[in-house]
N, C-alpha and C. Protein backbone atom coordinates (compact mmCIF):
# COMPACT_ATOMS: atom_id res chain seq x y z
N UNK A 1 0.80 -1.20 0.00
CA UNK A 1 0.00 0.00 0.00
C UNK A 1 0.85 1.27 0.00
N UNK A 2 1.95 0.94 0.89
CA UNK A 2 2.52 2.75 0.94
C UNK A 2 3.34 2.90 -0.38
N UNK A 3 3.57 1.59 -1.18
CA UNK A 3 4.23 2.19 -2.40
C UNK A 3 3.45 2.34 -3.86
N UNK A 4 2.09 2.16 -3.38
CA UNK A 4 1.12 2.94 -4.38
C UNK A 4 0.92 4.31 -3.91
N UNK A 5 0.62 4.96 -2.81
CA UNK A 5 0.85 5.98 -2.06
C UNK A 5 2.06 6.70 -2.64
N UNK A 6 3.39 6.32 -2.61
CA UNK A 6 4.64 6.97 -3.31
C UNK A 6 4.36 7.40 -4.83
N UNK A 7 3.63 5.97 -5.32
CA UNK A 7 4.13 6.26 -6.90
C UNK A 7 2.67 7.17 -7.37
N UNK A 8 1.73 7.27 -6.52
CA UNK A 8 0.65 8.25 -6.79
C UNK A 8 1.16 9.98 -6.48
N UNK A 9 1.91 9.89 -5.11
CA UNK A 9 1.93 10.91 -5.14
C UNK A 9 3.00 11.41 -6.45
N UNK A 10 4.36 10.93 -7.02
CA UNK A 10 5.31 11.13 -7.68
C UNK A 10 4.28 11.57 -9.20
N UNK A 11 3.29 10.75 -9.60
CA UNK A 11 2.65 11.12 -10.86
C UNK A 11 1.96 12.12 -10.61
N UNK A 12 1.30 12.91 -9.61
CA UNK A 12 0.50 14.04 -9.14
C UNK A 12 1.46 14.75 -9.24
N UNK A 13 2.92 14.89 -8.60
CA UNK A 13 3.92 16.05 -8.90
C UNK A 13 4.27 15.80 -10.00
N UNK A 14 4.48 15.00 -11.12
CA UNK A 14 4.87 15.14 -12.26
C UNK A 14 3.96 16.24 -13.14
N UNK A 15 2.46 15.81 -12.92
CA UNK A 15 1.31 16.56 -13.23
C UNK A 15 1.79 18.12 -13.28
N UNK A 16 2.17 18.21 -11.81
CA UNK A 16 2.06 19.76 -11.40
C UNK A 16 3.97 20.63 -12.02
N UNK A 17 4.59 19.59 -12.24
CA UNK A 17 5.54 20.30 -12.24
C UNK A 17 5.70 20.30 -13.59
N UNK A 18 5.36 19.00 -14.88
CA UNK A 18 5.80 19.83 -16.16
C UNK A 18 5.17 20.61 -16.95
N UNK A 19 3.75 20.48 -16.50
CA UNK A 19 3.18 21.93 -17.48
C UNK A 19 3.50 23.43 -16.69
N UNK A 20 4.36 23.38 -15.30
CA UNK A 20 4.54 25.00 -14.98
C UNK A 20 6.22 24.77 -15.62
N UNK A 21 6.48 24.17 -16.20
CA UNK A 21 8.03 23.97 -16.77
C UNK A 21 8.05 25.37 -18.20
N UNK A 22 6.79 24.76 -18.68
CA UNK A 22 6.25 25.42 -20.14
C UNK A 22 5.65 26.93 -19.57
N UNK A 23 5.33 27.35 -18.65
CA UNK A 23 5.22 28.82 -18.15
C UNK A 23 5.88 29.72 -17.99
N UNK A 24 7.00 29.01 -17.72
CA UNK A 24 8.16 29.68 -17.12
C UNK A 24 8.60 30.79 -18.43
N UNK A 25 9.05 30.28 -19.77
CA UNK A 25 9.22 31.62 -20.80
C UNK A 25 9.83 32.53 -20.06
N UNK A 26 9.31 33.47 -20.33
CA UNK A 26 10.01 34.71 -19.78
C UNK A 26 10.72 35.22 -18.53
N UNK A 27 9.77 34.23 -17.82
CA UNK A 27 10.25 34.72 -16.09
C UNK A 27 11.99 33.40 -15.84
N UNK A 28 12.39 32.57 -17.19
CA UNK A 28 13.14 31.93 -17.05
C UNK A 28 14.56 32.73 -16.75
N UNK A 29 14.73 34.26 -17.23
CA UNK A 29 15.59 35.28 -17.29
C UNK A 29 16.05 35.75 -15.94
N UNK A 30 15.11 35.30 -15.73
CA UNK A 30 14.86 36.20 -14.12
C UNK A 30 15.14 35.31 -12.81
N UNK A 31 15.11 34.21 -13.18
CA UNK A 31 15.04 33.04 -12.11
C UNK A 31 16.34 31.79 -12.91
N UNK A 32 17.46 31.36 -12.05
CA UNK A 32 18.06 30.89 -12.06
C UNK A 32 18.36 30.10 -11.03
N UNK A 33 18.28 28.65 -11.38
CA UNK A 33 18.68 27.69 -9.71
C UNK A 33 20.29 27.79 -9.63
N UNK A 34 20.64 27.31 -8.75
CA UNK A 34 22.03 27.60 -8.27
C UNK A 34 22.32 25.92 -8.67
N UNK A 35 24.16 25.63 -9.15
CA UNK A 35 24.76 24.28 -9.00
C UNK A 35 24.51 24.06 -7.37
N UNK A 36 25.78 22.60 -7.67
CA UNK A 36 25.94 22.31 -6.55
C UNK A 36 26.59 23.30 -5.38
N UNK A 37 27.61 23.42 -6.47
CA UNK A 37 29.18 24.36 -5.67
C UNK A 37 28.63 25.41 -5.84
N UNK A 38 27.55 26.23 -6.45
CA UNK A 38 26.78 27.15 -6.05
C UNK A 38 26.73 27.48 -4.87
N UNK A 39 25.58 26.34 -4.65
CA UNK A 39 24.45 26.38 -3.40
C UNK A 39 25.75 26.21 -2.51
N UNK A 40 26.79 25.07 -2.38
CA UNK A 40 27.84 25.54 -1.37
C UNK A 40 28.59 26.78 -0.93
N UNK A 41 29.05 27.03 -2.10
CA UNK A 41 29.29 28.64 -1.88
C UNK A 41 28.82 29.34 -1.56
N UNK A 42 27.51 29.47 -1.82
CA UNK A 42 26.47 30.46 -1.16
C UNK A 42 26.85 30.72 0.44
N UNK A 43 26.15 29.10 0.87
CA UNK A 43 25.97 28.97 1.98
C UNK A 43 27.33 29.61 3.05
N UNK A 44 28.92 28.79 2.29
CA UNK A 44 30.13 28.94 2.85
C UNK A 44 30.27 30.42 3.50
N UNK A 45 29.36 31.61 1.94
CA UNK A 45 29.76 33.00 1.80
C UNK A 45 28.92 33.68 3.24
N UNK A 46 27.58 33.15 3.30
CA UNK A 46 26.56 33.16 4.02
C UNK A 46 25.74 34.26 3.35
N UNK A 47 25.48 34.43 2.44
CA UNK A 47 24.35 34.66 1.31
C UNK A 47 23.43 33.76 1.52
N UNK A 48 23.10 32.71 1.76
CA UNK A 48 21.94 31.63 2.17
C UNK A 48 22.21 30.75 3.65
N UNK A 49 21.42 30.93 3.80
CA UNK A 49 21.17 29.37 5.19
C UNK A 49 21.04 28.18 4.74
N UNK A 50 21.99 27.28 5.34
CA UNK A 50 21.63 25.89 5.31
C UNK A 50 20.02 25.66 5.00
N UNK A 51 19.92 24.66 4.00
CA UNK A 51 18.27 23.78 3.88
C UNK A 51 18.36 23.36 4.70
N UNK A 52 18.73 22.90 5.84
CA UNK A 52 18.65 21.85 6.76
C UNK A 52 17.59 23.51 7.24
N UNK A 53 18.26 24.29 7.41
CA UNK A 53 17.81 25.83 8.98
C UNK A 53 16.32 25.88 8.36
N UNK A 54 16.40 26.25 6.49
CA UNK A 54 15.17 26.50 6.07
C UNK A 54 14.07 25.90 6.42
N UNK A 55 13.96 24.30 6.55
CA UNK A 55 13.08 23.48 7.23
C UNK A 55 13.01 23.50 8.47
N UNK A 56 13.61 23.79 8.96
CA UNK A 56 13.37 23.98 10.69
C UNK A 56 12.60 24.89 10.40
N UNK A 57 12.40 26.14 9.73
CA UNK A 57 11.62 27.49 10.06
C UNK A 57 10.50 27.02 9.39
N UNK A 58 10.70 26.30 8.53
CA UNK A 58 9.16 25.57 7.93
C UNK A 58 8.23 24.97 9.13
N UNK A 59 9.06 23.93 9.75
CA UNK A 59 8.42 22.90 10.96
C UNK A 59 8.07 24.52 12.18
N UNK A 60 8.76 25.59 12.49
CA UNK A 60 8.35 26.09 13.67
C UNK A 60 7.35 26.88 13.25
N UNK A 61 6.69 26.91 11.91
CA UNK A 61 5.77 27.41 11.58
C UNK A 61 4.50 26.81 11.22
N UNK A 62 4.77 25.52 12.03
CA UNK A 62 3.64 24.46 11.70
C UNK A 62 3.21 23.84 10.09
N UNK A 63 4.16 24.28 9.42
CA UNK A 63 4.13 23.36 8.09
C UNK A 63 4.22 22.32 7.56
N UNK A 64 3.84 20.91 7.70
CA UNK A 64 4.00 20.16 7.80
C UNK A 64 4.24 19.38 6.16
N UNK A 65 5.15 18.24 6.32
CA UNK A 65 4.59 17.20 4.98
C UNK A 65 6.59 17.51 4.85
N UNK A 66 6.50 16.22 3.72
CA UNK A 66 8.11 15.74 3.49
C UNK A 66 8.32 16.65 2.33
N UNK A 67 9.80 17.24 2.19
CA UNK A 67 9.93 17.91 1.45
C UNK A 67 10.47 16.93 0.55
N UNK A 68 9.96 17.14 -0.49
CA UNK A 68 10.42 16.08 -2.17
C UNK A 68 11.38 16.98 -3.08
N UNK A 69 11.56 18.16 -3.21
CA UNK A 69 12.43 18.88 -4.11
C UNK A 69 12.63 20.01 -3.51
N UNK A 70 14.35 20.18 -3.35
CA UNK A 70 14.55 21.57 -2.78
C UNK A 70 15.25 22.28 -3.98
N UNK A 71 15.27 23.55 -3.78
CA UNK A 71 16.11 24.23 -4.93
C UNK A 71 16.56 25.68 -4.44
N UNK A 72 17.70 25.70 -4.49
CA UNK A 72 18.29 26.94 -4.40
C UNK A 72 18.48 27.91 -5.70
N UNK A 73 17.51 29.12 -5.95
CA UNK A 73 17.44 29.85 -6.96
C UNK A 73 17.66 31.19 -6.49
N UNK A 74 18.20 31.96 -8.09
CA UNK A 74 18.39 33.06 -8.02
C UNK A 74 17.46 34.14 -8.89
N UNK A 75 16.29 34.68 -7.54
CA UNK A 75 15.83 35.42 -8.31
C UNK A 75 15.61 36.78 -8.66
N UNK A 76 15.94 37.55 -9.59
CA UNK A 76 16.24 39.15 -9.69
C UNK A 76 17.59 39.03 -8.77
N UNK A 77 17.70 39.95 -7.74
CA UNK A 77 19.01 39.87 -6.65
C UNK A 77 18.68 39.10 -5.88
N UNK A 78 17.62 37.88 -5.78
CA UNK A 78 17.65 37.19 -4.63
C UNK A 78 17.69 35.86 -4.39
N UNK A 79 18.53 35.26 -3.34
CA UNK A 79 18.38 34.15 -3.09
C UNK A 79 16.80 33.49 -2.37
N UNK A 80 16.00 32.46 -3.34
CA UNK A 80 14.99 31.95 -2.76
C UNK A 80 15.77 30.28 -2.60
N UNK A 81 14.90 29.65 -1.73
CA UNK A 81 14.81 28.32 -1.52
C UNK A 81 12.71 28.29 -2.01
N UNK A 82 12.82 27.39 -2.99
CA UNK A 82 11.95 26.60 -3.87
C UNK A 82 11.34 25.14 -3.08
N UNK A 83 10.77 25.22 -2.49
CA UNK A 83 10.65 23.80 -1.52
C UNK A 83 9.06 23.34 -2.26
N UNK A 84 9.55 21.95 -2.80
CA UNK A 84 8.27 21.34 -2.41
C UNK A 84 7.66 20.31 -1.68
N UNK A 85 6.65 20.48 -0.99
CA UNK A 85 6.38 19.45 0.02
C UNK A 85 5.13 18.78 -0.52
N UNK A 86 5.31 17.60 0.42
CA UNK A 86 4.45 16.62 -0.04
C UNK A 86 3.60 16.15 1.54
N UNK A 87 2.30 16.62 1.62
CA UNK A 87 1.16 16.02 3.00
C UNK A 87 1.08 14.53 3.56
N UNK A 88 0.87 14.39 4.27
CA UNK A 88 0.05 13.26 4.76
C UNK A 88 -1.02 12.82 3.52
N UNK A 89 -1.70 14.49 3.59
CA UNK A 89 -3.21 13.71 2.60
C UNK A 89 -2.77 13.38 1.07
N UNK A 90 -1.64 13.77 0.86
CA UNK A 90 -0.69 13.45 -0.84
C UNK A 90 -0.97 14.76 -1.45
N UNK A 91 -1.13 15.53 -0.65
CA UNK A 91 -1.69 16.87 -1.05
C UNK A 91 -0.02 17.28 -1.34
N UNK A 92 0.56 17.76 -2.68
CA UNK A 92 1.44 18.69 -2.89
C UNK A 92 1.48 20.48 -2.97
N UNK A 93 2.24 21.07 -2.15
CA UNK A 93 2.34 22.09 -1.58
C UNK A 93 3.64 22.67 -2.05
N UNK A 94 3.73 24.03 -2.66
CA UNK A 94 5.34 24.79 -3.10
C UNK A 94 5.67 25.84 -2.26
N UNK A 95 6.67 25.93 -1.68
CA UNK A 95 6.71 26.86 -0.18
C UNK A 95 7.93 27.96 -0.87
N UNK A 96 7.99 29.15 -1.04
CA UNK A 96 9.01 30.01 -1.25
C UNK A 96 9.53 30.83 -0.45
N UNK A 97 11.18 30.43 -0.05
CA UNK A 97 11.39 30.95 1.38
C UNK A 97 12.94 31.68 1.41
N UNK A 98 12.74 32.91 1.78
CA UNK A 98 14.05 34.13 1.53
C UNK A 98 15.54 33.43 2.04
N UNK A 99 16.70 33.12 1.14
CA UNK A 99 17.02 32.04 1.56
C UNK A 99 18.65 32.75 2.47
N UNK A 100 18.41 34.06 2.06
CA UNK A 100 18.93 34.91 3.19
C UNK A 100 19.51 35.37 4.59
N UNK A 101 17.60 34.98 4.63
CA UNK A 101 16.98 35.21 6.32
C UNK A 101 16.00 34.02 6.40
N UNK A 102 15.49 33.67 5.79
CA UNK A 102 14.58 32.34 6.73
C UNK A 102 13.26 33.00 6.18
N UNK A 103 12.92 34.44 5.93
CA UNK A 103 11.32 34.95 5.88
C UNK A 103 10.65 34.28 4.74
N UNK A 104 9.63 33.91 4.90
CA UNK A 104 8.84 33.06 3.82
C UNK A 104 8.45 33.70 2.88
N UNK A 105 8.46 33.62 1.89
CA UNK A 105 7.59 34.08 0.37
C UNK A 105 6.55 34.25 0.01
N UNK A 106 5.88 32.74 0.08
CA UNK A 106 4.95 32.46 -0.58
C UNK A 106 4.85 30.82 0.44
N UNK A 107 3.35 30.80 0.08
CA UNK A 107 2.75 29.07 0.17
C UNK A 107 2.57 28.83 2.07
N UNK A 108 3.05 30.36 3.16
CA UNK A 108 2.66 29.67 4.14
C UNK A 108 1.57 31.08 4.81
């Protein structure tokens, strides 16, 4: 049972994530994810917080559900963290969080 549960929820985010792939166009200029040695550097420089900190500020804000895709992006001058989470109810959720300072974006 829980790995019909997995592979349901994985085709529901497939759903949701490749037709906003095809939206993107223009705002693709504007928004850039970071590499690996990016996102390290970032962090090293302290331009971003650890993902590990970002989810803590997720959980002390009562947000619940497993995060399935993180992403460190650059958008206009700013560092976001791109989180998507996944519910209990298989409900998928996109959380956008200042990856700065910890202040949330969007989705809480």
């Amino acid at each position: 049972m829980p790995v019909f549960r997995i592979t349901t929820a994985l085709i529901l985010l497939g759903c949701l994530v490749v037709p906003g792939q095809a939206s993107l166009g223009a705002d693709r200029t504007a928004r850039a994810c970071l590499t690996r040695a990016e996102q390290r550097d970032a962090i090293a420089e302290r331009k971003a917080i650890p993902l590990a900190a970002a989810i803590k500020l997720l959980r002390e804000r009562d947000r619940r559900g497993e995060v399935v895709r993180a992403d460190l992006c650059r958008r206009d001058e700013q560092l976001v963290y791109e989180l998507t989470l996944l519910g209990r109810s298989g409900k998928v959720a996109r959380v956008e969080i200042n990856a700065g300072n910890g202040e949330p974006l969007s989705g809480l």
